[in-house]
C-alpha atoms as a PDB file:
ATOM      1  CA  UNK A   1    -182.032 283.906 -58.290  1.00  0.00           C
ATOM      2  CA  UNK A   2    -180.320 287.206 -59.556  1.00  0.00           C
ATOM      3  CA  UNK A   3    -179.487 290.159 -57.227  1.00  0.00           C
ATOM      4  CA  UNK A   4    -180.403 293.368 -57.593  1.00  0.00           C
ATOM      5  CA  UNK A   5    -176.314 293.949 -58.945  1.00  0.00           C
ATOM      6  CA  UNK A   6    -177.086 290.836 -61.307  1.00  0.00           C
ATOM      7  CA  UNK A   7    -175.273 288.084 -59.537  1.00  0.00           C
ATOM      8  CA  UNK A   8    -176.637 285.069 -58.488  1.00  0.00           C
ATOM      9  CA  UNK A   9    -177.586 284.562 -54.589  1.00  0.00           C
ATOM     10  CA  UNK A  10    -178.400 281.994 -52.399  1.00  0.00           C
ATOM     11  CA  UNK A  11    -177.787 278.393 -53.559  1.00  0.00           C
ATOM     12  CA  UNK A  12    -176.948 278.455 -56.563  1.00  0.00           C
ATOM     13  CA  UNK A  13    -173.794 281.140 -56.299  1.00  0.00           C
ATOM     14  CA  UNK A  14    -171.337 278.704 -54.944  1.00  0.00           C
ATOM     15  CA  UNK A  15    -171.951 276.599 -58.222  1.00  0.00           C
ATOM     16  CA  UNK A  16    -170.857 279.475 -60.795  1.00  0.00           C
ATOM     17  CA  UNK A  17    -167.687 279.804 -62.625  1.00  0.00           C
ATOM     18  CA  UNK A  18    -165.798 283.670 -62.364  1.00  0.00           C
ATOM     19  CA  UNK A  19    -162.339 282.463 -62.145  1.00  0.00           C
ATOM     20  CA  UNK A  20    -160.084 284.761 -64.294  1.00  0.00           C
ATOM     21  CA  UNK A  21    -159.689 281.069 -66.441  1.00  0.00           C
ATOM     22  CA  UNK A  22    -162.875 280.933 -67.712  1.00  0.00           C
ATOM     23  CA  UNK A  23    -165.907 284.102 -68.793  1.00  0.00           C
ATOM     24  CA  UNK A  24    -168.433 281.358 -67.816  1.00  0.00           C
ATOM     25  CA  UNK A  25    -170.766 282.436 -65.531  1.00  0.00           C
ATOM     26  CA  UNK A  26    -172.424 285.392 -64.187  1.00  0.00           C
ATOM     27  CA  UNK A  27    -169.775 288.183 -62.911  1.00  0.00           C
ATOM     28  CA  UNK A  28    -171.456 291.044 -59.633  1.00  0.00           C
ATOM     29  CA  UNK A  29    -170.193 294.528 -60.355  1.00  0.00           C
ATOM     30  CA  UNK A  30    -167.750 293.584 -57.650  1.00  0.00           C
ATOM     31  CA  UNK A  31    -165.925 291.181 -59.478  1.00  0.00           C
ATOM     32  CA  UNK A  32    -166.276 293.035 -62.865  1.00  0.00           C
ATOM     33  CA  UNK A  33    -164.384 296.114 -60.670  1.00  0.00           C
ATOM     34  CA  UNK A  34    -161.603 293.894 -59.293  1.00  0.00           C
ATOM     35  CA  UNK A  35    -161.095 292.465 -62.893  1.00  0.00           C
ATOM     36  CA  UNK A  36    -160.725 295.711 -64.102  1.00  0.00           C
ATOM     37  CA  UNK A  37    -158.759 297.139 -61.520  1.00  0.00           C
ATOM     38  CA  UNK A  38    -156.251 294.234 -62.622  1.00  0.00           C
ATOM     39  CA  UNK A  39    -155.944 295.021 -66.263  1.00  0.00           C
ATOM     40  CA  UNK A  40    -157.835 292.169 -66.771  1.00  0.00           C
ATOM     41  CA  UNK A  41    -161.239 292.865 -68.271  1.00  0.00           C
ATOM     42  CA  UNK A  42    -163.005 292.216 -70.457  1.00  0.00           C
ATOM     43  CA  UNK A  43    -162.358 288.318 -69.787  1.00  0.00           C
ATOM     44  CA  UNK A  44    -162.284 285.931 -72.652  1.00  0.00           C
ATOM     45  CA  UNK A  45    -163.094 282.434 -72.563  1.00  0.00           C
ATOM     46  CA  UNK A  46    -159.168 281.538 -73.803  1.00  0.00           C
ATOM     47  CA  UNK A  47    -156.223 283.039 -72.021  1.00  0.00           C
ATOM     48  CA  UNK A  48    -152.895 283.167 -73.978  1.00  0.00           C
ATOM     49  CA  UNK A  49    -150.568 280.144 -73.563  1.00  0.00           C
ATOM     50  CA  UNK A  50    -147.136 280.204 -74.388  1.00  0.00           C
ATOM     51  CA  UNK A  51    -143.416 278.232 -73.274  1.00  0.00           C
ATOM     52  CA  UNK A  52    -139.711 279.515 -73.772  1.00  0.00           C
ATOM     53  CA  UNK A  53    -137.506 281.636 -71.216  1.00  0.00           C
ATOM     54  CA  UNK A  54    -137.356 281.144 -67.957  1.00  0.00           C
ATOM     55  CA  UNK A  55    -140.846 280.588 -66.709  1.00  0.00           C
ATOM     56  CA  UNK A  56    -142.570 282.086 -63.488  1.00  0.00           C
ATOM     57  CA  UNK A  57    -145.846 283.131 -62.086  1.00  0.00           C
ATOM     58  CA  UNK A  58    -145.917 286.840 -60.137  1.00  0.00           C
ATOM     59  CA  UNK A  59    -146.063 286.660 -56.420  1.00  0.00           C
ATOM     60  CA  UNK A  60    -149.698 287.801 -56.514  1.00  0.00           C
ATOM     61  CA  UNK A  61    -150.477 284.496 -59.140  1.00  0.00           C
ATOM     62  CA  UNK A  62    -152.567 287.218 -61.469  1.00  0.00           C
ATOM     63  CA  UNK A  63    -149.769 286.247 -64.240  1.00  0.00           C
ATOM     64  CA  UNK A  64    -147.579 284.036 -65.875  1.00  0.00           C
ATOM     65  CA  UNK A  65    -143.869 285.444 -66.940  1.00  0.00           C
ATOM     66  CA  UNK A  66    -141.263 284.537 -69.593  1.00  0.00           C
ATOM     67  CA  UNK A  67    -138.144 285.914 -69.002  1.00  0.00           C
ATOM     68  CA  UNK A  68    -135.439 285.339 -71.659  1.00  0.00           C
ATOM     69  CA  UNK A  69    -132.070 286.772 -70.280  1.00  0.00           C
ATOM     70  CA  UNK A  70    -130.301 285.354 -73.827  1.00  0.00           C
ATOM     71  CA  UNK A  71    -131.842 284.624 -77.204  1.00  0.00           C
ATOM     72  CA  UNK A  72    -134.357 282.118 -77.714  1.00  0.00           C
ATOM     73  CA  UNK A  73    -137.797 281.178 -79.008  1.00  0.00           C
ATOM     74  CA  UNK A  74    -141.062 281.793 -77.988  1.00  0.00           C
ATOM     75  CA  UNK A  75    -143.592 279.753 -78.606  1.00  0.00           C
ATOM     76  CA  UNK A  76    -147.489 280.595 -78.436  1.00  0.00           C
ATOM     77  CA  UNK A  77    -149.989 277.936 -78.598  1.00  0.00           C
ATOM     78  CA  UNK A  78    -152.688 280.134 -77.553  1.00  0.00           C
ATOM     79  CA  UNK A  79    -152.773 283.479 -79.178  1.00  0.00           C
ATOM     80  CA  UNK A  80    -154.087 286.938 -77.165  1.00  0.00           C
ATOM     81  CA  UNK A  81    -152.625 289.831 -75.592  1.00  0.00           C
ATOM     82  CA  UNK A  82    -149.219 290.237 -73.450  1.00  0.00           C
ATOM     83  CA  UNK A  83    -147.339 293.104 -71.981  1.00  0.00           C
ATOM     84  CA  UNK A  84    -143.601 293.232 -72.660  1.00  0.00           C
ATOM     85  CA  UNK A  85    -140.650 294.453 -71.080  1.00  0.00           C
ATOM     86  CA  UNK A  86    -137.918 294.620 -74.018  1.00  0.00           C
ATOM     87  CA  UNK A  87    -134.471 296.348 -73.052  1.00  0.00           C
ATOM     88  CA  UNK A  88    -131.428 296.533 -75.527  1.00  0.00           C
ATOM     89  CA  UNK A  89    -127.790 295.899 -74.548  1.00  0.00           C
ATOM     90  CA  UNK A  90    -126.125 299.286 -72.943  1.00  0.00           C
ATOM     91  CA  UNK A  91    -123.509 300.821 -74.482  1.00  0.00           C
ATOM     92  CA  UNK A  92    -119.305 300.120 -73.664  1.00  0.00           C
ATOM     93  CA  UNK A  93    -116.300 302.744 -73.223  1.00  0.00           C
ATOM     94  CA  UNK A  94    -112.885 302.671 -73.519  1.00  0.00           C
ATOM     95  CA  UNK A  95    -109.414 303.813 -74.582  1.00  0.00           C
ATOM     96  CA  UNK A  96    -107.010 306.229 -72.699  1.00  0.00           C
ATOM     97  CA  UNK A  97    -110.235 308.822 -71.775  1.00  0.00           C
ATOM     98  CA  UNK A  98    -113.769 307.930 -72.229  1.00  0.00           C
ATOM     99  CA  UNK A  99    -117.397 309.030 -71.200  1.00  0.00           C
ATOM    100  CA  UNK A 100    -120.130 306.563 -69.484  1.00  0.00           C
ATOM    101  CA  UNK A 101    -121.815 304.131 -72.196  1.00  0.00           C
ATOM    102  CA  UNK A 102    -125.878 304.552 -72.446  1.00  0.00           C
ATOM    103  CA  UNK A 103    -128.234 302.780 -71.541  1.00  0.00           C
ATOM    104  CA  UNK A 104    -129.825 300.548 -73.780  1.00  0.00           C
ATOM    105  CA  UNK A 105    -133.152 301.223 -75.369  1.00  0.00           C
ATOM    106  CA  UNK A 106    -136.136 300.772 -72.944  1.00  0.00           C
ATOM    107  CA  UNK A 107    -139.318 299.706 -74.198  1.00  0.00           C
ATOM    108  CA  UNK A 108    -142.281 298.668 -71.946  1.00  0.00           C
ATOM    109  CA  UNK A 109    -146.126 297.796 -72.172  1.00  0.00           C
ATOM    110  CA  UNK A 110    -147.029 297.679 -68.109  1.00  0.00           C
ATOM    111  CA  UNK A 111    -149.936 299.855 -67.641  1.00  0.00           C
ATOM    112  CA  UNK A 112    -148.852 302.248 -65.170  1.00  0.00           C
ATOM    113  CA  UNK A 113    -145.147 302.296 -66.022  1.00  0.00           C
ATOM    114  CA  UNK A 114    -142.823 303.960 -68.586  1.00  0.00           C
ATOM    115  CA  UNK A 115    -140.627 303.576 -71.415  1.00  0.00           C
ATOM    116  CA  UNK A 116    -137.554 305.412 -71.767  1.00  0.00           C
ATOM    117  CA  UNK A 117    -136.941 308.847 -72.753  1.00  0.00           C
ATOM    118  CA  UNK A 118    -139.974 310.182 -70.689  1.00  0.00           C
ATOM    119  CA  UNK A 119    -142.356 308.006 -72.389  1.00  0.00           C
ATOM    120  CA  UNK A 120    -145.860 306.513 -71.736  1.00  0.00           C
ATOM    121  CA  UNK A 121    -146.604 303.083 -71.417  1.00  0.00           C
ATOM    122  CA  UNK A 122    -146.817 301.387 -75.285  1.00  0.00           C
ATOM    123  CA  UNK A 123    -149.990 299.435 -76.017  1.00  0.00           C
ATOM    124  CA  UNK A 124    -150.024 295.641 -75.476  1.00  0.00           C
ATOM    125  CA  UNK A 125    -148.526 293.229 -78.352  1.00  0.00           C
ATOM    126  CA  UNK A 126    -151.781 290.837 -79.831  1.00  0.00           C
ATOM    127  CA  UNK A 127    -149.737 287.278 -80.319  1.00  0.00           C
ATOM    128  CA  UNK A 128    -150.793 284.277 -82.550  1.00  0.00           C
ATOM    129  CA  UNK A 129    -149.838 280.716 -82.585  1.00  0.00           C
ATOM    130  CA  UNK A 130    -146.253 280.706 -84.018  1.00  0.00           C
ATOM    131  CA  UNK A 131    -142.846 281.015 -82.830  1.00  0.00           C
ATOM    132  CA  UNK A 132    -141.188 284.319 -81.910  1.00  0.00           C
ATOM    133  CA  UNK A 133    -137.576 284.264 -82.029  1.00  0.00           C
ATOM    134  CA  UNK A 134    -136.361 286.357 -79.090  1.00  0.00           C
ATOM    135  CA  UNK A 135    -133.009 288.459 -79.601  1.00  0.00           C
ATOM    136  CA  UNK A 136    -131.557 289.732 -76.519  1.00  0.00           C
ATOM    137  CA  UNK A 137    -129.010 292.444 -77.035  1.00  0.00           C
ATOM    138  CA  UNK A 138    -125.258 291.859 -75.843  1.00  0.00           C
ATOM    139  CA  UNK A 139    -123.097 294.400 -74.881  1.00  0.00           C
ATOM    140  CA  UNK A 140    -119.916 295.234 -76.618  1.00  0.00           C
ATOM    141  CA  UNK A 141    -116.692 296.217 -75.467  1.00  0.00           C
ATOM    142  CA  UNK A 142    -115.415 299.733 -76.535  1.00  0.00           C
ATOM    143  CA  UNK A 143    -118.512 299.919 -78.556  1.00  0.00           C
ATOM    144  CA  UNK A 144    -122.247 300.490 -78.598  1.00  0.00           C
ATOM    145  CA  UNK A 145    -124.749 297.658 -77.199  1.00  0.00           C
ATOM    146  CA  UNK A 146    -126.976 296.014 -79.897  1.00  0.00           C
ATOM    147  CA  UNK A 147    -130.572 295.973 -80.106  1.00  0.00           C
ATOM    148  CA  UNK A 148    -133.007 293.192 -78.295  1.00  0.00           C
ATOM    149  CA  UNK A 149    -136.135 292.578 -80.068  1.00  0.00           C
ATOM    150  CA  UNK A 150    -139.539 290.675 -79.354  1.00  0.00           C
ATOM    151  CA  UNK A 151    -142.301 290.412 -82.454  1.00  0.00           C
ATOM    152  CA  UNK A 152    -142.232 294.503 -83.851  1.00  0.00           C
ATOM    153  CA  UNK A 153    -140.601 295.695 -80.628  1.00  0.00           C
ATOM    154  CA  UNK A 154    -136.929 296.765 -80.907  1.00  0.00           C
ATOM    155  CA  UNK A 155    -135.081 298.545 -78.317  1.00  0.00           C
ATOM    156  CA  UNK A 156    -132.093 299.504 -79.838  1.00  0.00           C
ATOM    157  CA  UNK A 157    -128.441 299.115 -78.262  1.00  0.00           C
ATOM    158  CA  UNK A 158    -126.663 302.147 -76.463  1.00  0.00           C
ATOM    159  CA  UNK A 159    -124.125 304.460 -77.212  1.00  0.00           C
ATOM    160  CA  UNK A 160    -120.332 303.407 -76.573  1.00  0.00           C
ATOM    161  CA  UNK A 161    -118.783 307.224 -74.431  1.00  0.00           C
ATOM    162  CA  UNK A 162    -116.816 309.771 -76.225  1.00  0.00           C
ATOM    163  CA  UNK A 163    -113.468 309.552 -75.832  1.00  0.00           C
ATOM    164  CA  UNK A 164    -110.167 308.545 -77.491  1.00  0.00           C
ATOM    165  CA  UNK A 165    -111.897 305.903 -79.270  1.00  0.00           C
ATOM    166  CA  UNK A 166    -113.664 307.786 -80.861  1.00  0.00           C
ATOM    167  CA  UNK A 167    -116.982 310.828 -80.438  1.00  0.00           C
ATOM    168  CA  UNK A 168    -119.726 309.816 -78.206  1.00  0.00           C
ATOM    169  CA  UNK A 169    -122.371 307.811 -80.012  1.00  0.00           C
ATOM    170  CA  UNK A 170    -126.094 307.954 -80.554  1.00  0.00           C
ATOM    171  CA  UNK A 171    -128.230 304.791 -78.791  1.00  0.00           C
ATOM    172  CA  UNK A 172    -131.354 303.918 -76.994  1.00  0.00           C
ATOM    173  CA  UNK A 173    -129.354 306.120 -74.689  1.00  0.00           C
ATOM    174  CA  UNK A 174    -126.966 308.184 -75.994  1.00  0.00           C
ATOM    175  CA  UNK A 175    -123.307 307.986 -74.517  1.00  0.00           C
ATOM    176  CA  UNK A 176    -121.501 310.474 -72.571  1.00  0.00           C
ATOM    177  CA  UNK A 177    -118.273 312.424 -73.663  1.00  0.00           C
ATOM    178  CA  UNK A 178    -115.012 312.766 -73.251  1.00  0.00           C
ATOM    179  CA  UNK A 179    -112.795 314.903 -70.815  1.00  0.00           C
ATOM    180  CA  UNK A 180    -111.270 318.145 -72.022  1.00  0.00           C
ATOM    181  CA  UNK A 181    -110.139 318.398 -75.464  1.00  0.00           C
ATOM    182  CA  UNK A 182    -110.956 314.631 -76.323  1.00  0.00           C
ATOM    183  CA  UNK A 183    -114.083 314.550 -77.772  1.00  0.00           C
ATOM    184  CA  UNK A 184    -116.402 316.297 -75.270  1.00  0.00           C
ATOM    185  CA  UNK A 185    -119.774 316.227 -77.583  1.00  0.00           C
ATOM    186  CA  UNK A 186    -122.519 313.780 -76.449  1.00  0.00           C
ATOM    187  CA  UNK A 187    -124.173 310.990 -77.786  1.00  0.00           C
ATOM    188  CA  UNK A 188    -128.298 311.379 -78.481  1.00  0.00           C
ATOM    189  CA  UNK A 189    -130.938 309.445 -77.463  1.00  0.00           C
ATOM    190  CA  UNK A 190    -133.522 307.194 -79.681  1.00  0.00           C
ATOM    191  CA  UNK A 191    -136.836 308.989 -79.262  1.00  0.00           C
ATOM    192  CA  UNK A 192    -139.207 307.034 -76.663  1.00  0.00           C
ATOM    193  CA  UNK A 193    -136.686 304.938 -75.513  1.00  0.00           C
ATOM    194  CA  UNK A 194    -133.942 307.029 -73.794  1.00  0.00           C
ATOM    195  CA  UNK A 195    -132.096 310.123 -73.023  1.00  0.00           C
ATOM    196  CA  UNK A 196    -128.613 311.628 -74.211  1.00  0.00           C
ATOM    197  CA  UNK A 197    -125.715 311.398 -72.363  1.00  0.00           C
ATOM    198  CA  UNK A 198    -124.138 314.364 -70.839  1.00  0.00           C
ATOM    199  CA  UNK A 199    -120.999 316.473 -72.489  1.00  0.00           C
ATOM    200  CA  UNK A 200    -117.874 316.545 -71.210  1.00  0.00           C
ATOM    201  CA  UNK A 201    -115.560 320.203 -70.387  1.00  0.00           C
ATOM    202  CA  UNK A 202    -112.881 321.631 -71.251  1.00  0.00           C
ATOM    203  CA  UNK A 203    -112.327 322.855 -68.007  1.00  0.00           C
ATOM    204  CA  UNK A 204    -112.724 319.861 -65.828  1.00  0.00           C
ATOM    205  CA  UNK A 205    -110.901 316.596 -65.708  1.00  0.00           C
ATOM    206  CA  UNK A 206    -113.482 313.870 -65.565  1.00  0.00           C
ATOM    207  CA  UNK A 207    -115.251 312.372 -68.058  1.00  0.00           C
ATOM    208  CA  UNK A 208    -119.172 312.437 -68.847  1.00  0.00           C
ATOM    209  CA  UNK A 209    -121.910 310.463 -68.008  1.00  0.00           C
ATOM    210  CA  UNK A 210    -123.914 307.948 -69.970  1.00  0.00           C
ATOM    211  CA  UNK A 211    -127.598 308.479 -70.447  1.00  0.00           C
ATOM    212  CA  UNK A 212    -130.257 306.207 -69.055  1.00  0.00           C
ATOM    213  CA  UNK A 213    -133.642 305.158 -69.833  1.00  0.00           C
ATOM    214  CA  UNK A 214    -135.421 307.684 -67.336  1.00  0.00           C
ATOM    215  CA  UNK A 215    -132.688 310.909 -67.534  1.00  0.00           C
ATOM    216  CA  UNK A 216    -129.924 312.191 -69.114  1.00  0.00           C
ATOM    217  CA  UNK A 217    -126.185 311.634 -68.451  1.00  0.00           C
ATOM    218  CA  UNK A 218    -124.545 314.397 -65.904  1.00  0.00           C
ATOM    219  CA  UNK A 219    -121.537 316.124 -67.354  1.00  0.00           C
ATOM    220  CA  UNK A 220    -118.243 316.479 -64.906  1.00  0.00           C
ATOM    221  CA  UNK A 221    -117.326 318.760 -62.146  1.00  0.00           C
ATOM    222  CA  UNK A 222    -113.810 319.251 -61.458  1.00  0.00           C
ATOM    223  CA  UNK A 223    -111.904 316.315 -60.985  1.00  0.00           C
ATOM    224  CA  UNK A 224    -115.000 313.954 -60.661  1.00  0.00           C
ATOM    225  CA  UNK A 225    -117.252 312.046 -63.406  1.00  0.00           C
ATOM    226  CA  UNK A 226    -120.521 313.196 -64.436  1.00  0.00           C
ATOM    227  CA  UNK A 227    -123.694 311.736 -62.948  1.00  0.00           C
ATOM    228  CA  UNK A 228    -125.302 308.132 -64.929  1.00  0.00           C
ATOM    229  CA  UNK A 229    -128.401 308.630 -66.553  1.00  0.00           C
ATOM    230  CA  UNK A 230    -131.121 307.414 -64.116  1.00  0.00           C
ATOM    231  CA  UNK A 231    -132.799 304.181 -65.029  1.00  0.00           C
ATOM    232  CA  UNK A 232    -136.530 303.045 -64.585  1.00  0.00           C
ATOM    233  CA  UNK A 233    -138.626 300.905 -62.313  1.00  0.00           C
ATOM    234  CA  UNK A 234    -140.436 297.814 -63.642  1.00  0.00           C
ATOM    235  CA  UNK A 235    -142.745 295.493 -61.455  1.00  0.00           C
ATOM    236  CA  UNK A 236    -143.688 293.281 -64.768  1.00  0.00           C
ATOM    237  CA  UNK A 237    -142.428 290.289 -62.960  1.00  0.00           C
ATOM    238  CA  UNK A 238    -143.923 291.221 -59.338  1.00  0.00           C
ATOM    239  CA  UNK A 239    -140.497 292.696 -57.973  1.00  0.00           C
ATOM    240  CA  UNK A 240    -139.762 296.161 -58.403  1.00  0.00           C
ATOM    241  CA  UNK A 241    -136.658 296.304 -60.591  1.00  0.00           C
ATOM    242  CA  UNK A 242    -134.271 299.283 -61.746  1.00  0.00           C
ATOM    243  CA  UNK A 243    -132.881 298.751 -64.880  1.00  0.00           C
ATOM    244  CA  UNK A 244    -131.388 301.149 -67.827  1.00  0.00           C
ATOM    245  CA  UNK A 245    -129.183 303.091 -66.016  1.00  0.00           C
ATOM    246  CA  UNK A 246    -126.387 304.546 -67.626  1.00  0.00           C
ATOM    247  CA  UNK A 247    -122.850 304.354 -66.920  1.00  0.00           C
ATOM    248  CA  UNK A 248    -120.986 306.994 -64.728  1.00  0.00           C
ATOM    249  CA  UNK A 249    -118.352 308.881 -66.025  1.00  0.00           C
ATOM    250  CA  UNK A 250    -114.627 308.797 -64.469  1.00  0.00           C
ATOM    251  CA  UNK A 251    -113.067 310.538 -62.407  1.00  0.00           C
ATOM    252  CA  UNK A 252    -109.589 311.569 -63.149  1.00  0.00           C
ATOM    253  CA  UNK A 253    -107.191 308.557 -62.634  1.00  0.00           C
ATOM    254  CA  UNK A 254    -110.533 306.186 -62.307  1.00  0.00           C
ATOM    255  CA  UNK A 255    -110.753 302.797 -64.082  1.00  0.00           C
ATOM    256  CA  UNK A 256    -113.790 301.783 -66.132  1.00  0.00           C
ATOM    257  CA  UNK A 257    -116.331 298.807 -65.234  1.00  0.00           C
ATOM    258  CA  UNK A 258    -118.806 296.278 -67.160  1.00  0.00           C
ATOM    259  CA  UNK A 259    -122.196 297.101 -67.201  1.00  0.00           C
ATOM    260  CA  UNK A 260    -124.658 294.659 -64.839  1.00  0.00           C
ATOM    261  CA  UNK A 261    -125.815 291.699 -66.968  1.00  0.00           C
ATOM    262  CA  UNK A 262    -128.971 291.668 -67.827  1.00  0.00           C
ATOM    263  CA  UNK A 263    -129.911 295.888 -67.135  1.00  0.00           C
ATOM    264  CA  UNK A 264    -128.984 297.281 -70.561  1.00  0.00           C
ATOM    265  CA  UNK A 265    -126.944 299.312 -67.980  1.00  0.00           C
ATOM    266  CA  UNK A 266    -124.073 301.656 -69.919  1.00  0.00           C
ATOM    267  CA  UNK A 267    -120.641 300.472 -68.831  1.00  0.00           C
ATOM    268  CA  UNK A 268    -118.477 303.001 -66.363  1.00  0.00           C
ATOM    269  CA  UNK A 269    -116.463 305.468 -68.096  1.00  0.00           C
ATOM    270  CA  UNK A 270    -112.604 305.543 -68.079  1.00  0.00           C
ATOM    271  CA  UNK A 271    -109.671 307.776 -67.209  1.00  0.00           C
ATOM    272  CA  UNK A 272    -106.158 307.041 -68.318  1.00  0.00           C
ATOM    273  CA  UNK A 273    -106.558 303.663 -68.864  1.00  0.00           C
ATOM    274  CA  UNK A 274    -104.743 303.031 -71.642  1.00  0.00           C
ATOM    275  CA  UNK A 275    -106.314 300.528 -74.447  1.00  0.00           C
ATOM    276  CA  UNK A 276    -108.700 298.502 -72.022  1.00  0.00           C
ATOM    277  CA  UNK A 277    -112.315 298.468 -73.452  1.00  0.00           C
ATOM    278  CA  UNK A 278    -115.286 297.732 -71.333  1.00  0.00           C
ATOM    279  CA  UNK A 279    -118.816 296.177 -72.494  1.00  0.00           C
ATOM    280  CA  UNK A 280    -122.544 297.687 -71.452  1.00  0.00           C
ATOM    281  CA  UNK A 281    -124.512 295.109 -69.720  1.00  0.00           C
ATOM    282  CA  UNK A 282    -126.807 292.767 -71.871  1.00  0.00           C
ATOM    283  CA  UNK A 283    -129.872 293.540 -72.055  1.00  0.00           C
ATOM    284  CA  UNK A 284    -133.240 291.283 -71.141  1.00  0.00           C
ATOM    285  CA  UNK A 285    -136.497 290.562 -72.949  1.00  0.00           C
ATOM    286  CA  UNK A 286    -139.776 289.771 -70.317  1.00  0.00           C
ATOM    287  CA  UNK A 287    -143.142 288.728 -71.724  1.00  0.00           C
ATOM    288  CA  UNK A 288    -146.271 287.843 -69.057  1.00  0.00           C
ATOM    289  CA  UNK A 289    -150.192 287.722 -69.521  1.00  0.00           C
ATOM    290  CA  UNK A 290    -152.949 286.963 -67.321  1.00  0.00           C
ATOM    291  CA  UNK A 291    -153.410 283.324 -65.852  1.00  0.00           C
END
């Protein structure tokens, strides 16, 4: 018989079907909350089914996750709706004097989260059954990060720092200048995706900061590098993950540094160090839907 909330009782509600599989059966207000409260209603009677990446399931087992750290395809043999986490390649720095690379463009779908550049959460993607070829950015040494893209989402690369090599270039996050006299202006951001990177002085010695997907680069103070571009949080996988962050600018006499693999993190800024280029860390492309 049906309660007074319109689920069954008695007998017969052991034999009914609510698993978040299937929208057989009759679902209480209880269980129509709880799917909600997950993002995951209303059900429908086929969930989205998909291989490629590097496949996991959230701690929680509410979804399934494809992460694709380099390119590759994804393939859906069950269309519907998935949230995305798509993060380009941060930007490098180099030469004799150079400002923090930016962060890479940061694009996410995670209700609750951000994208870059003080952004909302976008809207979900809607996926058929086809192949998706997956480009995940790579960073570039001395030079800005290029893009990563999943179906009509880019995030685009970030800017290589100002500095010898060259003024301080736009990017999902723009990079930071130089020291000085050396091409102090800053790189912009892309619009929803990141911030600029900070400019550099001509009355202190250290070089600029990159920006990063949730602030903008930090210019320098005396003889020490400007502040990196904070980055964001993302729990799409079910671990709480900073990524984005821009790269630091040097200090005076400080070497630079690759950005992290995998972050779209900007790569450290340099100080006197001659004709050594560094890359921005690669960026990373994660897909998951409801199981």
């Amino acid at each position: 018989m049906l309660g007074f909330n319109g689920g069954l009782i008695g007998g017969l509600a052991n034999a009914r079907d609510t698993s978040l599989l299937s929208a057989v059966g009759v679902w209480t207000l209880n269980e129509q909350r709880n799917a909600k409260l997950a993002g995951l209603w209303p059900v429908t009677a086929t969930q989205v089914n998909a291989t490629g990446g590097d496949v996991s399931i959230t701690p929680d087992g509410m979804y399934k996750v494809h992460t694709f750290t380099s390119s590759g395809p994804f393939i859906v043999t069950t269309g519907g709706s998935v949230e995305y986490l798509v993060i380009g390649a941060g930007g490098g720095s180099g030469g004799e004097y150079s400002g923090g690379g930016g962060a890479g463009g940061y694009r996410c779908s995670v209700p609750g989260e951000s994208s870059g550049g003080g952004a909302s959460a976008e809207s979900e993607l809607i996926v058929i059954e086809t192949t998706y070829s997956i480009t995940v950015g790579q960073g570039n040494a001395g030079a800005n990060g290029s893009d990563s893209v999943f179906h009509t989402i880019t995030a685009v690369g970030g800017g290589k720092g100002g500095g010898s090599n060259g003024v301080a270039a736009t990017g999902g996050s723009g990079g930071g200048g130089g020291p000085q006299s050396v091409q102090p202006s800053s790189g912009s951001g892309t619009p929803n995706q990141g911030f600029s990177g900070g400019s550099g002085s001509s009355s202190n010695g250290g070089t600029a900061g990159g920006g990063g997907a949730g602030g903008s680069g930090g210019g320098p103070m005396s003889t020490t590098g400007g502040a990196a571009g904070i980055g964001l949080s993302s729990n799409i996988n079910g671990t709480a993950t900073t990524r984005g962050v821009g790269g630091k600018g040097a200090d005076q006499n400080e070497g630079g540094a690759a950005g992290t693999s995998n972050t779209g993190n900007g790569a450290r800024g340099t100080y006197s160090n001659g004709s050594v280029n560094y890359a921005g860390g690669s960026g990373i492309v994660i897909i998951r839907y409801p199981i």
